[in-house]
N, C-alpha and C. Protein backbone atom coordinates (compact mmCIF):
# COMPACT_ATOMS: atom_id res chain seq x y z
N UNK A 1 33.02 -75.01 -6.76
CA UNK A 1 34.10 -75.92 -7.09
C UNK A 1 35.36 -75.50 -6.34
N UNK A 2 35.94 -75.96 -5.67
CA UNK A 2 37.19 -76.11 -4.91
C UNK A 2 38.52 -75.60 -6.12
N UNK A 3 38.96 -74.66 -5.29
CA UNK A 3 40.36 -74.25 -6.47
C UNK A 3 41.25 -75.01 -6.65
N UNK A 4 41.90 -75.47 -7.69
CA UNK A 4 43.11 -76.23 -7.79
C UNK A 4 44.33 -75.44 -7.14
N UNK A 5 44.47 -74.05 -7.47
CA UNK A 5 45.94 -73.55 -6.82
C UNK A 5 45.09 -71.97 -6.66
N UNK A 6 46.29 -71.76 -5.71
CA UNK A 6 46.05 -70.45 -5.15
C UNK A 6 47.31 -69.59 -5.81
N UNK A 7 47.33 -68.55 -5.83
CA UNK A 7 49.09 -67.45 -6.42
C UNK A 7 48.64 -66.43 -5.53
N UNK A 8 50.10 -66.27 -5.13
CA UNK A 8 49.91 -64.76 -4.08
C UNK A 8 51.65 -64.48 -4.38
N UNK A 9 51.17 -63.09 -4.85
CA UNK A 9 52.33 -62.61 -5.35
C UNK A 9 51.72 -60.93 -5.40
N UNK A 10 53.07 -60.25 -4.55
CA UNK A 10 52.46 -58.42 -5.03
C UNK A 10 52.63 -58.10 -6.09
N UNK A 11 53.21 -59.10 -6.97
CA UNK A 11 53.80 -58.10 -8.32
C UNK A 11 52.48 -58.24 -9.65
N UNK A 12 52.08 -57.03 -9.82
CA UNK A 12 50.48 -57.71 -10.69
C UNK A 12 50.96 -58.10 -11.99
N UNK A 13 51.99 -57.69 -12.33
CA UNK A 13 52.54 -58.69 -13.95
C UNK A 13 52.36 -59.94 -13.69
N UNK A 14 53.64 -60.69 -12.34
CA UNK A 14 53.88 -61.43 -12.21
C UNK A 14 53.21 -62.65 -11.87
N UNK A 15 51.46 -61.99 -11.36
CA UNK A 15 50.90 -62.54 -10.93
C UNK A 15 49.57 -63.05 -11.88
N UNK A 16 49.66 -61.85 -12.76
CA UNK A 16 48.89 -62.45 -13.88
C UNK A 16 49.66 -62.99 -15.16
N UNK A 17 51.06 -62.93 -15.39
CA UNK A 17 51.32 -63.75 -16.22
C UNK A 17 51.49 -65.36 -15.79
N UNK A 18 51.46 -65.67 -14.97
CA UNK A 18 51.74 -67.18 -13.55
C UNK A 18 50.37 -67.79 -14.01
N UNK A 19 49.38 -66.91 -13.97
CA UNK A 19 48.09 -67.40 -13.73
C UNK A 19 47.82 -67.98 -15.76
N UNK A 20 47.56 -67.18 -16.23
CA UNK A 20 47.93 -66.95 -18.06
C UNK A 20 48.50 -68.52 -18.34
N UNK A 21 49.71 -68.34 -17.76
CA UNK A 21 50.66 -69.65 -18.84
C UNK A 21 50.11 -70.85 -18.32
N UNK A 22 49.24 -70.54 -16.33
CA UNK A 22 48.92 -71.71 -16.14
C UNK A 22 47.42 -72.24 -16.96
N UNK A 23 47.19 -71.45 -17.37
CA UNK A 23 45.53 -71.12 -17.78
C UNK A 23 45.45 -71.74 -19.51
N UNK A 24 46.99 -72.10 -19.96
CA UNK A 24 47.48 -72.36 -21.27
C UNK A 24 48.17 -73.69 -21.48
N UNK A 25 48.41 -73.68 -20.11
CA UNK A 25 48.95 -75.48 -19.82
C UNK A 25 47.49 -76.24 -19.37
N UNK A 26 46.64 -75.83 -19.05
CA UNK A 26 45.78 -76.30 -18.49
C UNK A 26 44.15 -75.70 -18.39
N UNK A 27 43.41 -75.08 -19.38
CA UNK A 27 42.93 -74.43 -18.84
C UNK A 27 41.16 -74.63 -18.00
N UNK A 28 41.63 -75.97 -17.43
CA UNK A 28 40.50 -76.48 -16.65
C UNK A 28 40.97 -76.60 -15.40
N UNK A 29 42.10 -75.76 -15.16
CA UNK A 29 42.57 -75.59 -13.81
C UNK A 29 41.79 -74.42 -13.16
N UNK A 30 41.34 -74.35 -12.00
CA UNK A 30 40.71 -73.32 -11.11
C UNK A 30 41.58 -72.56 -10.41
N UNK A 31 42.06 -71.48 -10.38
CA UNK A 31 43.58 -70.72 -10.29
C UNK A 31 42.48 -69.36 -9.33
N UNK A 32 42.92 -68.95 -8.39
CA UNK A 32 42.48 -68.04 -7.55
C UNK A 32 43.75 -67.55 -6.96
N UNK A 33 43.79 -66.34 -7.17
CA UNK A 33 44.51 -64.73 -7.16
C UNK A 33 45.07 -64.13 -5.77
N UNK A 34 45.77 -63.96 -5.21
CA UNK A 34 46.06 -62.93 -3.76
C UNK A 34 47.04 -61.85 -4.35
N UNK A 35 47.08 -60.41 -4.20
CA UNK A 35 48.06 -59.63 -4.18
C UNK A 35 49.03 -59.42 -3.31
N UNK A 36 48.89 -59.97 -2.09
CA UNK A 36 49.45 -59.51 -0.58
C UNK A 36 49.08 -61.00 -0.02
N UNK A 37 49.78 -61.09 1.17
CA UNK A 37 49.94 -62.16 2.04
C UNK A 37 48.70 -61.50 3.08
N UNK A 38 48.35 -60.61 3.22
CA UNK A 38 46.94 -60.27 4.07
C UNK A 38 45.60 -60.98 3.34
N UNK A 39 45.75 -60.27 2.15
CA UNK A 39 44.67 -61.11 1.32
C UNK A 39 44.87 -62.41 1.00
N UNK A 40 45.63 -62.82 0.82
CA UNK A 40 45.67 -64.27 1.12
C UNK A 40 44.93 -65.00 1.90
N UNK A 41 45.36 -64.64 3.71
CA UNK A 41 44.88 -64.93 4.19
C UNK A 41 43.36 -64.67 4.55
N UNK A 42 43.42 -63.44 4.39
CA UNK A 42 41.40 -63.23 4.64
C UNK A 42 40.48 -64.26 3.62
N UNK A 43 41.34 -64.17 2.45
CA UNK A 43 40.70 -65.19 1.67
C UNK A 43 40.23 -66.51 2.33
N UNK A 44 41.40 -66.79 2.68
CA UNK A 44 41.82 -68.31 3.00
C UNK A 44 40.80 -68.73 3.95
N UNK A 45 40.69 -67.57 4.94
CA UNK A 45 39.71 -67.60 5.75
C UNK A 45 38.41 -67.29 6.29
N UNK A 46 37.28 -66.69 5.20
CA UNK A 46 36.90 -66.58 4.83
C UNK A 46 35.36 -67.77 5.03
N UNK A 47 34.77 -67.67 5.71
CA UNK A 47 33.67 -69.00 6.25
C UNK A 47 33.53 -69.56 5.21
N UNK A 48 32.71 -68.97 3.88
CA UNK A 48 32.56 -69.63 2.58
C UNK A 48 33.67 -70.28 1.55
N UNK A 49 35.10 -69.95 1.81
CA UNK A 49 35.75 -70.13 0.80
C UNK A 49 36.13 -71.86 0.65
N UNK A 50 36.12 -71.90 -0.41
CA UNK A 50 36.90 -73.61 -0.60
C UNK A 50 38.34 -73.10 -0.78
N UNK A 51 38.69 -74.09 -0.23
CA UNK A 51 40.15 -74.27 0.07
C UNK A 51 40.97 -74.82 -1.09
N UNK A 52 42.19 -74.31 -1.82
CA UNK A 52 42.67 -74.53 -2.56
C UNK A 52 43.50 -76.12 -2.24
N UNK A 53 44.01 -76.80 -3.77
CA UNK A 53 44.47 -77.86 -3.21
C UNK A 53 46.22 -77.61 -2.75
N UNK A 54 46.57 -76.65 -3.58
CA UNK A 54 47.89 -75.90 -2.88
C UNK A 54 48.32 -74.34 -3.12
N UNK A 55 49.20 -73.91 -2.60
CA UNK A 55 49.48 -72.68 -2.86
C UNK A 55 50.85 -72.19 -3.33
N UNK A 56 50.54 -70.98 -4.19
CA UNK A 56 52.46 -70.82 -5.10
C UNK A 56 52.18 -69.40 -4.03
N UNK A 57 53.05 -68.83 -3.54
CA UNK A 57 53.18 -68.35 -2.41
C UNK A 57 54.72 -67.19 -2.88
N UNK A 58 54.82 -66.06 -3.29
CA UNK A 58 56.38 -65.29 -3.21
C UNK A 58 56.48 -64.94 -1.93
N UNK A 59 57.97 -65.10 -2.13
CA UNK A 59 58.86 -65.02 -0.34
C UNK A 59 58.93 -63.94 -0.21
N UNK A 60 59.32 -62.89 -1.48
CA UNK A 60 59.51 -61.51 -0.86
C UNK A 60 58.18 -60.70 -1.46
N UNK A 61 57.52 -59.81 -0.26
CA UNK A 61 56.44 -59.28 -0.34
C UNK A 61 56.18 -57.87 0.78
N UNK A 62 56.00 -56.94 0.62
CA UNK A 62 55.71 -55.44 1.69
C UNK A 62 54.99 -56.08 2.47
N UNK A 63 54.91 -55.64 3.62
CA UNK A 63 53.88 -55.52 4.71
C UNK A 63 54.26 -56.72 5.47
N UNK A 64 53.93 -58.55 5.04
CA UNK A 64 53.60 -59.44 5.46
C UNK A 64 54.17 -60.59 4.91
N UNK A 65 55.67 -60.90 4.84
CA UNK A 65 56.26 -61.41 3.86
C UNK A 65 55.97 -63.06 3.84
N UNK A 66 56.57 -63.89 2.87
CA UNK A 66 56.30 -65.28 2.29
C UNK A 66 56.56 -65.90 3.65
N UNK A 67 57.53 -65.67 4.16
CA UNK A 67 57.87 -66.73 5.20
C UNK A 67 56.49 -66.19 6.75
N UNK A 68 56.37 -64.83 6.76
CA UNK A 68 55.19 -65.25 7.81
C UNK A 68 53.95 -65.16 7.37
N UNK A 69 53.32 -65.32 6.54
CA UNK A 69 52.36 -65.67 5.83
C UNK A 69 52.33 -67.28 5.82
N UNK A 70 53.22 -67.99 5.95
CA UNK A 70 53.30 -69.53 5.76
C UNK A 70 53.49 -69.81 7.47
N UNK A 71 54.03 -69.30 8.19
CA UNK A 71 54.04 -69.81 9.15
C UNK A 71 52.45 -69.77 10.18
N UNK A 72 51.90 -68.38 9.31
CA UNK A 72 50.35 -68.39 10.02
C UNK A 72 49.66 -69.46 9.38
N UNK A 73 49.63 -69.68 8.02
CA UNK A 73 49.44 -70.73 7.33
C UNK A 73 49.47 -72.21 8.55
N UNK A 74 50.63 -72.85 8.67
CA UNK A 74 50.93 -73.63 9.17
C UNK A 74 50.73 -73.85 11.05
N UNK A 75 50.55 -72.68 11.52
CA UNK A 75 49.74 -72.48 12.64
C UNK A 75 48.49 -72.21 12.61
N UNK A 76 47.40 -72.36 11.64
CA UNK A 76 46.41 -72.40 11.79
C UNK A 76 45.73 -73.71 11.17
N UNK A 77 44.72 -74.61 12.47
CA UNK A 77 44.54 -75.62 12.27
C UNK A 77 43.46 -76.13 11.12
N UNK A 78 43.11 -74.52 10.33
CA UNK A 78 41.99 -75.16 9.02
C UNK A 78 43.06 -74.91 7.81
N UNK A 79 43.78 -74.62 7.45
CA UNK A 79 44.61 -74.40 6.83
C UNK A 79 45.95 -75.00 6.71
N UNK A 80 46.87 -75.83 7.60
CA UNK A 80 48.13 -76.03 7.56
C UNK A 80 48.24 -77.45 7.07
N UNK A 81 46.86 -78.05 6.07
CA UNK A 81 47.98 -79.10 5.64
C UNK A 81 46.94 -78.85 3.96
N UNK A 82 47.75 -77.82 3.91
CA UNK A 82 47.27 -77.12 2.35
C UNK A 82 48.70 -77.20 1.89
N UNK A 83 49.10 -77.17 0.52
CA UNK A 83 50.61 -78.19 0.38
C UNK A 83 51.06 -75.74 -0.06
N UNK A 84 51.99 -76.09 0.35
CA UNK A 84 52.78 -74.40 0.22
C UNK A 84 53.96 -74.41 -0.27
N UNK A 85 53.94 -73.97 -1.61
CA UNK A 85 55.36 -74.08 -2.61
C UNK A 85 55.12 -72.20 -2.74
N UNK A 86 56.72 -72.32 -1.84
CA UNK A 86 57.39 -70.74 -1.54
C UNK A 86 58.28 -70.41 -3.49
N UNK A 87 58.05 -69.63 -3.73
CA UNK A 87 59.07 -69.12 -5.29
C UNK A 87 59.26 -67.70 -4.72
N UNK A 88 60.79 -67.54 -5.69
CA UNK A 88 61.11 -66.48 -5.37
C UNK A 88 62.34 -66.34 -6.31
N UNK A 89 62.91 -64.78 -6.56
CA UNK A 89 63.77 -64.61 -7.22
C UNK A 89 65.22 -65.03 -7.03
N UNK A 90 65.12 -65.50 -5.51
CA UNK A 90 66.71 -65.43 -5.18
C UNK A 90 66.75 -66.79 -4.66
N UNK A 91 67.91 -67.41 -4.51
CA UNK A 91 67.90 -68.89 -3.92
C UNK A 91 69.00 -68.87 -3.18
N UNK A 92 68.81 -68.19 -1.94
CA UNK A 92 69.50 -68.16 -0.77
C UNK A 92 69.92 -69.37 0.05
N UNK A 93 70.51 -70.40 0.65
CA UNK A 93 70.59 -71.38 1.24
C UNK A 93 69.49 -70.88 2.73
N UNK A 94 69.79 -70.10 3.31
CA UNK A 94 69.23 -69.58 4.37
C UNK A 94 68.00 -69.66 4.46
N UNK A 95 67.50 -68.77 3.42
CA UNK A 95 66.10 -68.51 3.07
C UNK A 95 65.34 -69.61 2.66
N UNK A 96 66.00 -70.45 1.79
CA UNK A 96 65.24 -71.92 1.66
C UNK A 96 65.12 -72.61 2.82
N UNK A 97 66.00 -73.08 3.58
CA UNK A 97 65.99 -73.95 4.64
C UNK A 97 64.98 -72.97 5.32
N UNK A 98 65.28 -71.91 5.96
CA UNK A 98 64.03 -71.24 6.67
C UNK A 98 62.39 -71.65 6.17
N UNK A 99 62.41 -71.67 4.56
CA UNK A 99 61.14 -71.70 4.57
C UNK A 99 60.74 -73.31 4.64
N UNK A 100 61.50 -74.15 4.46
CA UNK A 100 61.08 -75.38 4.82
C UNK A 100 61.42 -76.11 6.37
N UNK A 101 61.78 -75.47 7.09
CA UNK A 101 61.79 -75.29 8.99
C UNK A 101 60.63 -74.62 8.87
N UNK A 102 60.21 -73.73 8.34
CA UNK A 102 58.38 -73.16 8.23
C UNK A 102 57.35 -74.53 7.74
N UNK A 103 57.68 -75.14 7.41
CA UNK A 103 56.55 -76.28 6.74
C UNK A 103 56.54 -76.27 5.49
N UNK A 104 57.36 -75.33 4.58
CA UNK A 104 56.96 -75.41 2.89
C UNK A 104 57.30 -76.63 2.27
N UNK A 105 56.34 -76.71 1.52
CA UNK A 105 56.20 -78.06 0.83
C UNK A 105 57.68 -78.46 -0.42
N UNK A 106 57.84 -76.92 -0.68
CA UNK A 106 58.59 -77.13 -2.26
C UNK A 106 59.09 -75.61 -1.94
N UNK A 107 60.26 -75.45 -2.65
CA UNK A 107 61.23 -74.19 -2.28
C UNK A 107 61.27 -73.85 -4.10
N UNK A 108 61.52 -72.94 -5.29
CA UNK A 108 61.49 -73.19 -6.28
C UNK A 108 61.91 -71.07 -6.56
N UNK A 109 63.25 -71.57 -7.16
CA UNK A 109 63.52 -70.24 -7.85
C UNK A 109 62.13 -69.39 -8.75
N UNK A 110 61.81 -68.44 -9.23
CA UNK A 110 60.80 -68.26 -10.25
C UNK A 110 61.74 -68.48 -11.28
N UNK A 111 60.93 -68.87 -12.92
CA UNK A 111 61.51 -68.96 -13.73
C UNK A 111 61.57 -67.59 -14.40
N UNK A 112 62.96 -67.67 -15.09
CA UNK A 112 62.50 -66.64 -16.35
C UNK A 112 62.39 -66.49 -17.55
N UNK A 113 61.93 -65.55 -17.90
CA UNK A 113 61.52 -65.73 -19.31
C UNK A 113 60.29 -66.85 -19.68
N UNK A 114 59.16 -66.57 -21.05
CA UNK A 114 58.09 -67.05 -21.23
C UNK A 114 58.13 -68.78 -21.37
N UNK A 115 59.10 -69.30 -22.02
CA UNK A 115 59.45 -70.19 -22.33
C UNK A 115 59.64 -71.44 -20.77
N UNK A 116 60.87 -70.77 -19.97
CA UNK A 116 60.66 -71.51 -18.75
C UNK A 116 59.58 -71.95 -17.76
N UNK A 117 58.95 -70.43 -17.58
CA UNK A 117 57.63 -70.37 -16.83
C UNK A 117 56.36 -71.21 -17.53
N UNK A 118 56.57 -71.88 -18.73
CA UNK A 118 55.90 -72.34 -19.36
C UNK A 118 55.77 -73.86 -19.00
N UNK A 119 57.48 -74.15 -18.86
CA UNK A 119 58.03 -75.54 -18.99
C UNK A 119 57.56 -76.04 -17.17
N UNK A 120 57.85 -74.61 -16.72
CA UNK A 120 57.59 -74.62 -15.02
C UNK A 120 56.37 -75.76 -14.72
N UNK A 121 55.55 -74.33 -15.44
CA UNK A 121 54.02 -74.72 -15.16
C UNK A 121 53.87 -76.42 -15.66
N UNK A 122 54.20 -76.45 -16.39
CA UNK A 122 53.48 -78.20 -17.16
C UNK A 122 54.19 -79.26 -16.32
N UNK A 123 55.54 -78.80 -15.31
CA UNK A 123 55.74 -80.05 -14.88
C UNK A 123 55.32 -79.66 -13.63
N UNK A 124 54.82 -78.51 -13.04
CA UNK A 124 53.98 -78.26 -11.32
C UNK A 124 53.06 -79.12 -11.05
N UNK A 125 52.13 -78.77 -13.20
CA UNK A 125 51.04 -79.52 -13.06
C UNK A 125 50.93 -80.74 -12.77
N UNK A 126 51.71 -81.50 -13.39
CA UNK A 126 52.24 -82.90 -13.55
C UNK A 126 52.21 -83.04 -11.98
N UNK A 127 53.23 -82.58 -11.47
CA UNK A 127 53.61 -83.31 -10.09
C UNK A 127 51.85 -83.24 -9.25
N UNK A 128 51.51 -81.89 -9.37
CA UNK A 128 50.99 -81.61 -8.17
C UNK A 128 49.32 -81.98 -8.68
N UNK A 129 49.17 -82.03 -9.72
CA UNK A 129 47.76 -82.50 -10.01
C UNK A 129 47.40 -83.36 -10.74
N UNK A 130 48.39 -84.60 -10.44
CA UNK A 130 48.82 -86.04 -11.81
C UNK A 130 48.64 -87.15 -10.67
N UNK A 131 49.69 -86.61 -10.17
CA UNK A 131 50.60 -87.66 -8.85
C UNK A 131 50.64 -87.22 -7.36
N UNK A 132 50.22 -86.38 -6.82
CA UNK A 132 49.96 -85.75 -5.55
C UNK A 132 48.84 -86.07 -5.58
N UNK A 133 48.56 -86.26 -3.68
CA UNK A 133 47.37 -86.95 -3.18
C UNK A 133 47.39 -85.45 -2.62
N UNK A 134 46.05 -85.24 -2.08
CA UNK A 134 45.52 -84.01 -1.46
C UNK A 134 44.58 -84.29 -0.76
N UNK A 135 44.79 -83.26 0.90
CA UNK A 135 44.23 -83.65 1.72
C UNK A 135 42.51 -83.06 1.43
N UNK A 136 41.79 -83.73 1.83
CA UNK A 136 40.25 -82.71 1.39
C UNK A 136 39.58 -82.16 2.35
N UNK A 137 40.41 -81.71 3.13
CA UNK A 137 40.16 -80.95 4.27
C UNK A 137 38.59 -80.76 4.92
């Protein structure tokens, strides 16, 4: 079965509480895991893997950060019209516009606290798996 969303985030709280609240808004959503923007991509690429229908993606990350992780994303022709919503703690003018001159689909502070990340999730879902068309690569 083809994943509904992908999360790639180094922070392992952050990445399993994301997955949790989405798993509570929804839990017939297919949610698949990256720690690192490397694994991400090996995933991504990967002969067998199904391709997610989009990806929640953090900007700031060691090694291989949000913004070039999306731009390999978007330069690679099995992968770049996978929809890529960049989150992140800070909402830089810079850093946003950069990541959408990268191709990102959706730019989106993280929320905080249980309550927001909650409210997050139910309207992501909404948009992105209600009313978004997806390419089926």
């Amino acid at each position: 079965m083809r994943p509904d969303v992908m999360i790639v985030d180094d922070a392992d709280d952050q990445l399993q509480l994301m997955k949790n609240v989405f798993r509570i808004v929804d839990p017939t959503l297919q949610i698949v895991t990256a720690d690192s923007g490397d694994a991400a991509l090996k995933h991504l690429r990967a002969p067998s893997t199904k391709l997610p229908k989009v990806i929640l993606l953090d900007l700031r990350m060691p090694r291989k950060s949000g913004q070039e992780v999306l731009s390999e994303l978007k330069a690679d022709p099995l992968l770049k019209r996978i929809p890529v919503c960049i989150f992140s703690n800070a909402d830089i003018e810079s850093e946003v516009c950069d990541c959408y001159d990268r191709g990102a689909s959706f730019y989106f502070k993280k929320p905080s606290g249980l309550d927001s990340l909650k409210k997050f999730s139910e309207h992501f879902r909404g948009i992105w798996f209600t009313f978004a068309s997806h390419c089926p690569h």
